[in-house]
PDB file of N, CA and C in Angstrom:
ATOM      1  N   UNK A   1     100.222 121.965  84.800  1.00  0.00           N
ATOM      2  CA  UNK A   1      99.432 122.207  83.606  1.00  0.00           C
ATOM      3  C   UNK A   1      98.059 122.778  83.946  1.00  0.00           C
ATOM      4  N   UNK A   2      97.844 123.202  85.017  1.00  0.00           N
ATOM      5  CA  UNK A   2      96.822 123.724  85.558  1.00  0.00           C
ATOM      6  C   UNK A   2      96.077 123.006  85.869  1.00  0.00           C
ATOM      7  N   UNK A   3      95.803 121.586  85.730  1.00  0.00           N
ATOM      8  CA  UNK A   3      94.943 120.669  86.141  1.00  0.00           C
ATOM      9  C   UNK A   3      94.784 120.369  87.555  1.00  0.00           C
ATOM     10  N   UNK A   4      93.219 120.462  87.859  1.00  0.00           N
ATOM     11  CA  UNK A   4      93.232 119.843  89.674  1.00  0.00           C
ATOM     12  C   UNK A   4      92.951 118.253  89.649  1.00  0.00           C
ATOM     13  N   UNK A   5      94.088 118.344  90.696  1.00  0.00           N
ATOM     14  CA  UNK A   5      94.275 116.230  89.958  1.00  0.00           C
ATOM     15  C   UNK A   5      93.922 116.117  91.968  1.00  0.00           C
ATOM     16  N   UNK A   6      93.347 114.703  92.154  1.00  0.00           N
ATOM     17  CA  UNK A   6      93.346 114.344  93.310  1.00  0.00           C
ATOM     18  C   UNK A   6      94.101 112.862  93.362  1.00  0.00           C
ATOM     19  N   UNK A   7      94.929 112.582  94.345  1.00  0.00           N
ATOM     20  CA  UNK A   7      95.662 111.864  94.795  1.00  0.00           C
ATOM     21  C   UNK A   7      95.247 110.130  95.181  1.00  0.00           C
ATOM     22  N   UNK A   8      95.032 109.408  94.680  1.00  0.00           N
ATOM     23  CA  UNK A   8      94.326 108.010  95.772  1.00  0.00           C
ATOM     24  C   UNK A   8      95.612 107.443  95.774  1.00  0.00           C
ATOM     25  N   UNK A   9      96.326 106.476  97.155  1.00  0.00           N
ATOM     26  CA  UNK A   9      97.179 105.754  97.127  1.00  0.00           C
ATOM     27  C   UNK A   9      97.104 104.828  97.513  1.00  0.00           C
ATOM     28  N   UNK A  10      97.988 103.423  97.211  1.00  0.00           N
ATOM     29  CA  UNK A  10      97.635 102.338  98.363  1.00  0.00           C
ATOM     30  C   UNK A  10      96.405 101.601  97.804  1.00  0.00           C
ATOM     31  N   UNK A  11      96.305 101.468  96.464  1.00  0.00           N
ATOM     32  CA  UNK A  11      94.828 100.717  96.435  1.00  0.00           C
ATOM     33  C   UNK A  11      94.758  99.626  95.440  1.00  0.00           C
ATOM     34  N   UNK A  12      95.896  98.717  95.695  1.00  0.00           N
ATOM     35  CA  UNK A  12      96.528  97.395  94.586  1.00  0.00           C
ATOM     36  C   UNK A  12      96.035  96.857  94.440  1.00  0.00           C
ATOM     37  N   UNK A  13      95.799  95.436  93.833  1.00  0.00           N
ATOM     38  CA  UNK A  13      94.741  95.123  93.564  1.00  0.00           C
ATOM     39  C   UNK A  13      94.801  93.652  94.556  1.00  0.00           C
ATOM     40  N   UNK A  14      95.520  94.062  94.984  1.00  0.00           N
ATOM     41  CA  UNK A  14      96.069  92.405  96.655  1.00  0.00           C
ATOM     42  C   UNK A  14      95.327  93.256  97.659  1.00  0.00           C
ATOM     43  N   UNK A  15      94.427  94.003  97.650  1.00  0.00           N
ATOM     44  CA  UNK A  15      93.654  94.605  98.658  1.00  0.00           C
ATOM     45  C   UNK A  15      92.694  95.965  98.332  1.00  0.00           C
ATOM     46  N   UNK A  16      91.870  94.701  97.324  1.00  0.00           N
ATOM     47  CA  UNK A  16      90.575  95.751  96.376  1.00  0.00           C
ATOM     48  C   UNK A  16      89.606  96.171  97.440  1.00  0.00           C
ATOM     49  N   UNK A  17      89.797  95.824  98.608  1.00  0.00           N
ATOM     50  CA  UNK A  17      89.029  97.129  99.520  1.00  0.00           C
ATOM     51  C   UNK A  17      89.105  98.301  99.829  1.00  0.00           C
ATOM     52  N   UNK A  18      90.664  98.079  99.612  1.00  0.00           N
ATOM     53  CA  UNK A  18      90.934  99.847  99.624  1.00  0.00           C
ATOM     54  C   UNK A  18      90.481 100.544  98.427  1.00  0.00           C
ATOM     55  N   UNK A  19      90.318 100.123  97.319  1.00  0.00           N
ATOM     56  CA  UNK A  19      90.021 100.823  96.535  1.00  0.00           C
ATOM     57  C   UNK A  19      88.752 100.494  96.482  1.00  0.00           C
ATOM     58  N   UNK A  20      87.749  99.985  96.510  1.00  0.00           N
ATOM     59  CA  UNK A  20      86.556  99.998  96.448  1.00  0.00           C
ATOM     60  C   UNK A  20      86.024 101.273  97.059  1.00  0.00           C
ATOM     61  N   UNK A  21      86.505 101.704  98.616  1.00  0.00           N
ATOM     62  CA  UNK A  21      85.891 103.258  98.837  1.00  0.00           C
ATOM     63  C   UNK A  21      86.158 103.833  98.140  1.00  0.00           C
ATOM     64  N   UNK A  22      87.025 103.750  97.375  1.00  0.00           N
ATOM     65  CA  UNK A  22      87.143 105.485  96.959  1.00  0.00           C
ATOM     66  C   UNK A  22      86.260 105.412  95.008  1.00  0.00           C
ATOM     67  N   UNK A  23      85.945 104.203  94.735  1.00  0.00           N
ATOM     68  CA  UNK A  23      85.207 104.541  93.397  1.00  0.00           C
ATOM     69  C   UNK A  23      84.140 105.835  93.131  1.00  0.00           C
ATOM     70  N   UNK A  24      83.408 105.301  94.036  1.00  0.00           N
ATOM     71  CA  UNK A  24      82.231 106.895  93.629  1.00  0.00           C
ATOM     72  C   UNK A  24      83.368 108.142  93.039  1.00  0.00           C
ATOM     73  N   UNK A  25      84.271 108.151  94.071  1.00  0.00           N
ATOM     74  CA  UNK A  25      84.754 109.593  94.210  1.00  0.00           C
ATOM     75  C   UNK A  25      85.824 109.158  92.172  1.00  0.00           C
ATOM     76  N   UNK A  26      86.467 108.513  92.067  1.00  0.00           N
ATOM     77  CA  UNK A  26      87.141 107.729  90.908  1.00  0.00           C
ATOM     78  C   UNK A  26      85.943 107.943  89.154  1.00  0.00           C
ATOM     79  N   UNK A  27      85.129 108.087  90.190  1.00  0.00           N
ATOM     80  CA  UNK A  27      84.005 107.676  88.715  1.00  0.00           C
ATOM     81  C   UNK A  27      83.295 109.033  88.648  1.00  0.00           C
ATOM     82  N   UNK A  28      83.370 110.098  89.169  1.00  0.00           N
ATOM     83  CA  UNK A  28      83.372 111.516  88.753  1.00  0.00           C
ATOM     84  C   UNK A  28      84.575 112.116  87.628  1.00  0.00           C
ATOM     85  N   UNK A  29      85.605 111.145  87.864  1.00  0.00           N
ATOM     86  CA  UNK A  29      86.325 111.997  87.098  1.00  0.00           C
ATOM     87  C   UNK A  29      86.401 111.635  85.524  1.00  0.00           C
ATOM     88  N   UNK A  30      86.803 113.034  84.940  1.00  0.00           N
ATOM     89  CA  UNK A  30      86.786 112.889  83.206  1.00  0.00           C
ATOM     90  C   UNK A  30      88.246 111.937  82.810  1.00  0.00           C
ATOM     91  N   UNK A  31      89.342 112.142  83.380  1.00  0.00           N
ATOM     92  CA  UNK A  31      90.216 110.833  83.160  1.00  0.00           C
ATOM     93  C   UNK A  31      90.743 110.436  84.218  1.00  0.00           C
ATOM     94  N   UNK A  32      91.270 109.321  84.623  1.00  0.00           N
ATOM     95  CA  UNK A  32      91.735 108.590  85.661  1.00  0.00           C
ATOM     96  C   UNK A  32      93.295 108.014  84.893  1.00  0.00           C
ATOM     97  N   UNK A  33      94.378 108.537  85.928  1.00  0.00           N
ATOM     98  CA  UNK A  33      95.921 107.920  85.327  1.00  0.00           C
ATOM     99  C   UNK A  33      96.189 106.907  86.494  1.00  0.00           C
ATOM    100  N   UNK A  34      96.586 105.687  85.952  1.00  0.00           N
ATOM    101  CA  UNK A  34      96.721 104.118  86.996  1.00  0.00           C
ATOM    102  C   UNK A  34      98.173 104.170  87.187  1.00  0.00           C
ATOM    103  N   UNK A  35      98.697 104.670  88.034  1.00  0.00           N
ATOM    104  CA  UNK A  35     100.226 104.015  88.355  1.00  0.00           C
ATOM    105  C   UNK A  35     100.320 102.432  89.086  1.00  0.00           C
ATOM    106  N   UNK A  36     100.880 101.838  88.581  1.00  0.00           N
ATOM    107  CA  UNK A  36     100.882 100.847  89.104  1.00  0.00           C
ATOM    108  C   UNK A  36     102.458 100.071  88.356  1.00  0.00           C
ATOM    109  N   UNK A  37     102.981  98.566  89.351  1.00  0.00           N
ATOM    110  CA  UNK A  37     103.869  98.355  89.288  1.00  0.00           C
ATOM    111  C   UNK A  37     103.295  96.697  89.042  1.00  0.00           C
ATOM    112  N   UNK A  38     104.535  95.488  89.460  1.00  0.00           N
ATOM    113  CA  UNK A  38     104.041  94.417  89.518  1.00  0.00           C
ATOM    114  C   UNK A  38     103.892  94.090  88.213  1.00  0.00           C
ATOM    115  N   UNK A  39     102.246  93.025  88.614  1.00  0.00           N
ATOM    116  CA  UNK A  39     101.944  92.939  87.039  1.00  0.00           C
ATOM    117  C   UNK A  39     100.719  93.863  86.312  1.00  0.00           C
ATOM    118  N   UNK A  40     100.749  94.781  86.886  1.00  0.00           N
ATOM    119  CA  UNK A  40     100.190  96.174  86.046  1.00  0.00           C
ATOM    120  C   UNK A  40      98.265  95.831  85.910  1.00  0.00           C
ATOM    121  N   UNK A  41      98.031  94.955  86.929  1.00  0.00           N
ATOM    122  CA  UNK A  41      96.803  94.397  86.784  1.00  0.00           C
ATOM    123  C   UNK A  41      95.501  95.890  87.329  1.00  0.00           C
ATOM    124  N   UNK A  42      96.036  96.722  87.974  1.00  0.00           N
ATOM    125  CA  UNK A  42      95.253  97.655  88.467  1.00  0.00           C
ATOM    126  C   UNK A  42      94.535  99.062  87.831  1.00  0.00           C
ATOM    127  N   UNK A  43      95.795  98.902  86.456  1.00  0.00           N
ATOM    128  CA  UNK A  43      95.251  99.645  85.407  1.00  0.00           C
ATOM    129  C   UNK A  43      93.872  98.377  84.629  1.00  0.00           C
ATOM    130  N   UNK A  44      93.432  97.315  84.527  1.00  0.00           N
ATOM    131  CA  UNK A  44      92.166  96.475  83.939  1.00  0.00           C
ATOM    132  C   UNK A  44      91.300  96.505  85.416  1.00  0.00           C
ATOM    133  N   UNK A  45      91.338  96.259  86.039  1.00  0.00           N
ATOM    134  CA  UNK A  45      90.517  96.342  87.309  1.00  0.00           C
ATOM    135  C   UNK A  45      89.514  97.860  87.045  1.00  0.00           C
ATOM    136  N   UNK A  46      90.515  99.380  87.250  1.00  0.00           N
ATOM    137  CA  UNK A  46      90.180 100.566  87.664  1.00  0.00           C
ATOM    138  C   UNK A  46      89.083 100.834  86.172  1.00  0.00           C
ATOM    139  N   UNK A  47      90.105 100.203  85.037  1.00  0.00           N
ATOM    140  CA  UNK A  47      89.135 100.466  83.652  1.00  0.00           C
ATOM    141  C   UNK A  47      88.098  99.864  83.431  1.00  0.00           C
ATOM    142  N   UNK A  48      87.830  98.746  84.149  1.00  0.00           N
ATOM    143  CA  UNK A  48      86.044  97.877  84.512  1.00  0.00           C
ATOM    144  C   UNK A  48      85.376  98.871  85.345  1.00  0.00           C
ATOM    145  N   UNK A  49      86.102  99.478  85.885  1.00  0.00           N
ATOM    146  CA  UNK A  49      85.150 100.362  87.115  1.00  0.00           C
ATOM    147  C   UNK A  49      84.102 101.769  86.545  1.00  0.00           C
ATOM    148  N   UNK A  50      85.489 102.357  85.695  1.00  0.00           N
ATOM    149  CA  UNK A  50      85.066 103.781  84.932  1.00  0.00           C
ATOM    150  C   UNK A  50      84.551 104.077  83.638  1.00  0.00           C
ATOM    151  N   UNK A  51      83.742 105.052  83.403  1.00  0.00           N
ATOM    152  CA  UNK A  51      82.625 105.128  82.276  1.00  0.00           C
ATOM    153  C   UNK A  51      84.307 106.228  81.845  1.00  0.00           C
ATOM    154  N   UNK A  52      85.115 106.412  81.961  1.00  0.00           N
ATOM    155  CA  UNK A  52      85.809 107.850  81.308  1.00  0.00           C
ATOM    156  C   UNK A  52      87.073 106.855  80.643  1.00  0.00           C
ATOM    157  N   UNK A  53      88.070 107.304  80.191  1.00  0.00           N
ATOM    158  CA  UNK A  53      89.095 107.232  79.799  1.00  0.00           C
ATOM    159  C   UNK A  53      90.028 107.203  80.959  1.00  0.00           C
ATOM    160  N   UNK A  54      90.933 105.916  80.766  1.00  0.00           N
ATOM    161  CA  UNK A  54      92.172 105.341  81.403  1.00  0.00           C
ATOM    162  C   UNK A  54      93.651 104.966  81.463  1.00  0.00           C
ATOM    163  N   UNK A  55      94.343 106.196  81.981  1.00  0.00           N
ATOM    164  CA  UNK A  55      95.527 106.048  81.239  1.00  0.00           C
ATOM    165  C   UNK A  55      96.652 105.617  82.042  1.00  0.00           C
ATOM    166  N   UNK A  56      97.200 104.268  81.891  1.00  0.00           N
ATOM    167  CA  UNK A  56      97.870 102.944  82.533  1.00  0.00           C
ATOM    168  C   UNK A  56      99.357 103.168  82.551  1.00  0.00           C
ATOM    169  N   UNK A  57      99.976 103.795  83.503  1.00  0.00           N
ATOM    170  CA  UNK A  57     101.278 104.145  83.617  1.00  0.00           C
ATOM    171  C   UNK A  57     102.157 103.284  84.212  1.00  0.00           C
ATOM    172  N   UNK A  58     102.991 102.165  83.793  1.00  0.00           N
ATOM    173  CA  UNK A  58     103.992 101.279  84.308  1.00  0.00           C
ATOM    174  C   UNK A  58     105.162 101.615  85.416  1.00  0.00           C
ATOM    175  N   UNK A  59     105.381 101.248  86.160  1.00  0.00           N
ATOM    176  CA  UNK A  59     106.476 101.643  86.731  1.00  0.00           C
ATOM    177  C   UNK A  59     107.754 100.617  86.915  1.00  0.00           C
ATOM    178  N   UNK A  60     108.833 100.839  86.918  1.00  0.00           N
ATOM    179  CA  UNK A  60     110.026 100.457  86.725  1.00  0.00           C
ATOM    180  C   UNK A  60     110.753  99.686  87.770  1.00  0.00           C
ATOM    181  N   UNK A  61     109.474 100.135  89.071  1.00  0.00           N
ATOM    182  CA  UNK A  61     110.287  99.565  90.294  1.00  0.00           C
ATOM    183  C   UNK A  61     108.895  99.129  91.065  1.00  0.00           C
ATOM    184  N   UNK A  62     109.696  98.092  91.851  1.00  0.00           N
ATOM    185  CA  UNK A  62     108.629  97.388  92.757  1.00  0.00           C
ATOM    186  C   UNK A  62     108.896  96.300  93.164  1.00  0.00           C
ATOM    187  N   UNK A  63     109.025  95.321  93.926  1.00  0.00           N
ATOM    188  CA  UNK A  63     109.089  94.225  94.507  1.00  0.00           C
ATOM    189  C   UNK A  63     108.767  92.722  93.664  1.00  0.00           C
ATOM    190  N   UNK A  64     109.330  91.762  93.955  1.00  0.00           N
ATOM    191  CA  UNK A  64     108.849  90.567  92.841  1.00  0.00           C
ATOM    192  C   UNK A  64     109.419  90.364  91.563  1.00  0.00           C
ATOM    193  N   UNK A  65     109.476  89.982  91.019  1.00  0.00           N
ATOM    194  CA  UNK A  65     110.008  89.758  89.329  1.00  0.00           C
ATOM    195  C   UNK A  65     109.484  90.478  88.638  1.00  0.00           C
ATOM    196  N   UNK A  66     109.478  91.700  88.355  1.00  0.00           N
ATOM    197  CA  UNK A  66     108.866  92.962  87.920  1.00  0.00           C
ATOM    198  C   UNK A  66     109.528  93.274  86.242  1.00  0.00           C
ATOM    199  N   UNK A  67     110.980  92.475  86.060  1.00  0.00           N
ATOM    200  CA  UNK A  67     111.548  93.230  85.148  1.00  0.00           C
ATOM    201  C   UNK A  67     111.563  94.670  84.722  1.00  0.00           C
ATOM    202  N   UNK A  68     111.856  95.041  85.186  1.00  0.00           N
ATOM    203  CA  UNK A  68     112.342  96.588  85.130  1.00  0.00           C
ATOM    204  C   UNK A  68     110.760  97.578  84.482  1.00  0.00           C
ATOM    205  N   UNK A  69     109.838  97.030  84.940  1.00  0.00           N
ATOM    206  CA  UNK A  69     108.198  97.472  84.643  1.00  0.00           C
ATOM    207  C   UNK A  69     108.142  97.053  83.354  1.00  0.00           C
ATOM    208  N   UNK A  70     108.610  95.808  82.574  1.00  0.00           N
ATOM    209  CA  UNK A  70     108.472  95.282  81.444  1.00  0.00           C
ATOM    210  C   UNK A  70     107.426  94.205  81.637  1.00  0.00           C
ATOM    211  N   UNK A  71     107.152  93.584  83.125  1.00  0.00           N
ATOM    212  CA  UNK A  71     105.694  92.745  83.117  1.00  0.00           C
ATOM    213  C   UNK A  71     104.382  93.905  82.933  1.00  0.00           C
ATOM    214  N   UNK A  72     104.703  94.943  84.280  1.00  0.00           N
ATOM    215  CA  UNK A  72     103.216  95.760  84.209  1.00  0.00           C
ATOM    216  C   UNK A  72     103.110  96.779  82.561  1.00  0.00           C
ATOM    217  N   UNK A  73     103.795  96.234  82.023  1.00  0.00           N
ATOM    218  CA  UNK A  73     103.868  97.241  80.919  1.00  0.00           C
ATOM    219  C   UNK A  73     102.892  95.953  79.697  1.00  0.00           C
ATOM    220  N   UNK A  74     103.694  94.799  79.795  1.00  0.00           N
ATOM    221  CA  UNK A  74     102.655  93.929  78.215  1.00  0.00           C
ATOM    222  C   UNK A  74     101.458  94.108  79.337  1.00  0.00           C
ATOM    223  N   UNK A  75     101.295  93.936  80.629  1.00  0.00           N
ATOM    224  CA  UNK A  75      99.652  93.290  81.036  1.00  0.00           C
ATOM    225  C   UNK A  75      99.055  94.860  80.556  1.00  0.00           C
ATOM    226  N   UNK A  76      99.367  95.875  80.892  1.00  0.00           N
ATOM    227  CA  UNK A  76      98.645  96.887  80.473  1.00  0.00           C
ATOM    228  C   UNK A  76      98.143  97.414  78.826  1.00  0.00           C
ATOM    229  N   UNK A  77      99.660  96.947  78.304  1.00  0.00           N
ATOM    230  CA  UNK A  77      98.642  96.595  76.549  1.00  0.00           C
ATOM    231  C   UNK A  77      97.587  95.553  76.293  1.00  0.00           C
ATOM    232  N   UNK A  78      97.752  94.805  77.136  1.00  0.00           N
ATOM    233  CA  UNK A  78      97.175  93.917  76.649  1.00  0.00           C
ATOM    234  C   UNK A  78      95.753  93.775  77.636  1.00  0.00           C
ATOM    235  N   UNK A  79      95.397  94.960  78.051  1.00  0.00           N
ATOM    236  CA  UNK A  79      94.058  95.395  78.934  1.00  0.00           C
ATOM    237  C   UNK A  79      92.776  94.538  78.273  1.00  0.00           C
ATOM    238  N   UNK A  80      91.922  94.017  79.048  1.00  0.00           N
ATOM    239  CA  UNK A  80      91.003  93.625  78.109  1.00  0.00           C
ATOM    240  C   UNK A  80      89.664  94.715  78.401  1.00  0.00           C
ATOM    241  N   UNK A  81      90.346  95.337  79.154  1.00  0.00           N
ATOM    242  CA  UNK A  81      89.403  96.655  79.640  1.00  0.00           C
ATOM    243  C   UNK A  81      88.784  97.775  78.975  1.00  0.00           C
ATOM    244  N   UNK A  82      87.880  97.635  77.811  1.00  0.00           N
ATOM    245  CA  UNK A  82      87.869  99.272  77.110  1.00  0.00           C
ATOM    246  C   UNK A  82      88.200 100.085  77.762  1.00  0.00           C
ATOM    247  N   UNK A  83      88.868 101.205  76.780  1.00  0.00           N
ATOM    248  CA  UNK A  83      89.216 102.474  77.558  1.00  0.00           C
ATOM    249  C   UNK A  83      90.359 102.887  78.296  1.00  0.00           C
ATOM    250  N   UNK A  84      91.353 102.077  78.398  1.00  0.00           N
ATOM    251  CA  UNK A  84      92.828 101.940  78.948  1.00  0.00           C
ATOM    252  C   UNK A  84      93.497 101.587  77.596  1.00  0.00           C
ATOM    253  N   UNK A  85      94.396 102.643  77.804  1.00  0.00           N
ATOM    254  CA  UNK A  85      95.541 103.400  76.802  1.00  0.00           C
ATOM    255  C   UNK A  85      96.838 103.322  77.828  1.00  0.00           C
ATOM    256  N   UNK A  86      97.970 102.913  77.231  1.00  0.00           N
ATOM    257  CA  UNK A  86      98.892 102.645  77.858  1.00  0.00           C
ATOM    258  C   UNK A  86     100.075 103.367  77.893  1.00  0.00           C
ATOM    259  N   UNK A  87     100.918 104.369  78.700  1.00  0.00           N
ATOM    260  CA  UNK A  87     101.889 105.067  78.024  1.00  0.00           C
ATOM    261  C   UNK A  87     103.683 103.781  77.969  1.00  0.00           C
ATOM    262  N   UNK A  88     104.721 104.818  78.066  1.00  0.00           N
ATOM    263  CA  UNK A  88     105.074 103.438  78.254  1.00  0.00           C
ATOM    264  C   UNK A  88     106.139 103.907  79.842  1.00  0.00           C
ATOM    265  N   UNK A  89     106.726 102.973  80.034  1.00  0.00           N
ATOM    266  CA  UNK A  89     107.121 102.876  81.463  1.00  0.00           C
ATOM    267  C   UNK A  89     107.431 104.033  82.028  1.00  0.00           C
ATOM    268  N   UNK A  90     107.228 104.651  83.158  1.00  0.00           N
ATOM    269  CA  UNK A  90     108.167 105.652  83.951  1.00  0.00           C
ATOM    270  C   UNK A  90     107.584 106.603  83.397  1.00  0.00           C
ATOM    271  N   UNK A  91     106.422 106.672  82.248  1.00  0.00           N
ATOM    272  CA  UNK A  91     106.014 108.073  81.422  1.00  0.00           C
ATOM    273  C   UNK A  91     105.072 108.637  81.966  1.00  0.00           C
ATOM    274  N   UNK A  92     105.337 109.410  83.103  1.00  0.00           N
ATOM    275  CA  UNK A  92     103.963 109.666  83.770  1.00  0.00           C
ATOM    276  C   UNK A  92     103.777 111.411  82.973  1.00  0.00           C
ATOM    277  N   UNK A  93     104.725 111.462  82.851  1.00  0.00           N
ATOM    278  CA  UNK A  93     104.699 113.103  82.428  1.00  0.00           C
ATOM    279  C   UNK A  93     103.752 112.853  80.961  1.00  0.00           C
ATOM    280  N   UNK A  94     103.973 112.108  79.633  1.00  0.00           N
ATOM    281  CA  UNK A  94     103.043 111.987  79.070  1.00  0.00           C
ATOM    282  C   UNK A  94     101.379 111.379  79.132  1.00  0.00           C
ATOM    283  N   UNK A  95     101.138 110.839  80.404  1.00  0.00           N
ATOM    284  CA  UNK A  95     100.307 110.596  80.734  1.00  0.00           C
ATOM    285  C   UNK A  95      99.616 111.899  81.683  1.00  0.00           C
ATOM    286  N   UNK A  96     100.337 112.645  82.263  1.00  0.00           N
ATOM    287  CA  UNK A  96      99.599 113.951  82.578  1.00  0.00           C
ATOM    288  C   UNK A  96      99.139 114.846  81.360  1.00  0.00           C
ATOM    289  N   UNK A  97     100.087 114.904  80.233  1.00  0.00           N
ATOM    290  CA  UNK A  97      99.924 116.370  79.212  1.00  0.00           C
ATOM    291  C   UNK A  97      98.680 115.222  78.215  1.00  0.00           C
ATOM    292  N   UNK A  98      98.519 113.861  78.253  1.00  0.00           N
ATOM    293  CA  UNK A  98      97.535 113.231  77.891  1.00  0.00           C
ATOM    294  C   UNK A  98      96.092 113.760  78.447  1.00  0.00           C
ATOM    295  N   UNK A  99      96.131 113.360  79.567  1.00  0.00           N
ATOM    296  CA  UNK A  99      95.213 113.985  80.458  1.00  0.00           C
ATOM    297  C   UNK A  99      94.801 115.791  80.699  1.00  0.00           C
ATOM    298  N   UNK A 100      95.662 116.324  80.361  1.00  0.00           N
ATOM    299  CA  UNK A 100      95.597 117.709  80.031  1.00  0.00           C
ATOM    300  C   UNK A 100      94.640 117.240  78.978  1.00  0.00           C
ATOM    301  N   UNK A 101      94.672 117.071  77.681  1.00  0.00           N
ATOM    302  CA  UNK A 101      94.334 117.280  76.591  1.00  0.00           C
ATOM    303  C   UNK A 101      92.601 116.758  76.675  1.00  0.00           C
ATOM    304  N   UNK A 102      92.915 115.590  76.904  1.00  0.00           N
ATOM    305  CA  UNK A 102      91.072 114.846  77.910  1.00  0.00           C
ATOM    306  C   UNK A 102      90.200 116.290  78.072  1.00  0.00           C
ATOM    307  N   UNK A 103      90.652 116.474  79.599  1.00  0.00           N
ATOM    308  CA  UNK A 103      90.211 117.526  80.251  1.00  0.00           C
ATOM    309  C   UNK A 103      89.940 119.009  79.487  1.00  0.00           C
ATOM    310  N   UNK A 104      90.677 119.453  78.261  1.00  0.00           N
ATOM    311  CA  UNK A 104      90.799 121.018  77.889  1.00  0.00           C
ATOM    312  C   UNK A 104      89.904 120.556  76.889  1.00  0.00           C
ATOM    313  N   UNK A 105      89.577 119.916  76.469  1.00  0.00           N
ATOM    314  CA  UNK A 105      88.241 119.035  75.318  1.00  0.00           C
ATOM    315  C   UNK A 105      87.277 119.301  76.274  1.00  0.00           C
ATOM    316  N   UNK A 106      87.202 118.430  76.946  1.00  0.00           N
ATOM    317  CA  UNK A 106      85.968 118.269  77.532  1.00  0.00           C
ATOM    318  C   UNK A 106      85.302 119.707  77.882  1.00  0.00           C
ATOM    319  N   UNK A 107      86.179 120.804  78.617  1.00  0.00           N
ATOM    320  CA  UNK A 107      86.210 121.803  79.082  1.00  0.00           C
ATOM    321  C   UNK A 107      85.678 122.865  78.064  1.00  0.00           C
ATOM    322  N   UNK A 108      86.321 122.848  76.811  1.00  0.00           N
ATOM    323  CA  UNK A 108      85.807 123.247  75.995  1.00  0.00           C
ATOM    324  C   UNK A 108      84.169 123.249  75.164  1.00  0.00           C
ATOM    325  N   UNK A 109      84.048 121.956  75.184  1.00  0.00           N
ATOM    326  CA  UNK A 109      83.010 121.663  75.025  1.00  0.00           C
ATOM    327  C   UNK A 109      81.519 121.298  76.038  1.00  0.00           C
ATOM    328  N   UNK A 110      81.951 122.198  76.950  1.00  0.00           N
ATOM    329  CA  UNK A 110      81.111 122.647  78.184  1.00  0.00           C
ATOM    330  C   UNK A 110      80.762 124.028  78.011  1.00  0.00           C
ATOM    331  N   UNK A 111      81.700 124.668  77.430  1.00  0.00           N
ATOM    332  CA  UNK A 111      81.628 126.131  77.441  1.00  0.00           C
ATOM    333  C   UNK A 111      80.897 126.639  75.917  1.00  0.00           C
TER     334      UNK A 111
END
């Protein structure tokens, strides 16, 4: 969709050091998409962190009693995080053309 997206991996919330480096770089951006699995706790963590919009993508697979990304899916509605919007499981593709839309706003209204 033409968007330049950058990559962070590896940064769960069973080892918030890894993600702690990379905030500065996290908190430049106009939206941030949370993949996460489990109990979906990393999409409320990342949305305490960022002044932008957060969009909390469930996943279907992962280790533990996950139910088929039906745990990380209620913890992510139920964010107490302003600013985290939830798609629903496995929907990463609407969470990109989401993020398209963020970005071509914003973009617009720069120009």
């Amino acid at each position: 969709m033409g968007q330049r997206t950058e990559l962070i991996c590896d940064v769960g919330v069973a080892g918030l050091h890894r993600l702690i480096k990379h905030v500065p770089r996290l908190q430049q951006a106009n939206v941030v998409i949370v993949v996460a699995g489990m109990e979906g706790a990393l999409a409320s963590v990342i949305g305490g962190l960022m002044s932008c919009p957060v969009i909390a993508v469930p996943t279907s697979v992962g280790y533990g009693s996950s139910f088929e990304g039906l745990s990380a899916l209620l913890t992510m509605l139920n964010s107490c995080s302003s600013g985290v919007t939830c798609v629903n499981i496995d929907n990463g593709f609407s969470a990109a053309v989401t993020a398209t839309l963020i970005n071509k706003k914003i973009e617009g209204a720069n120009h």
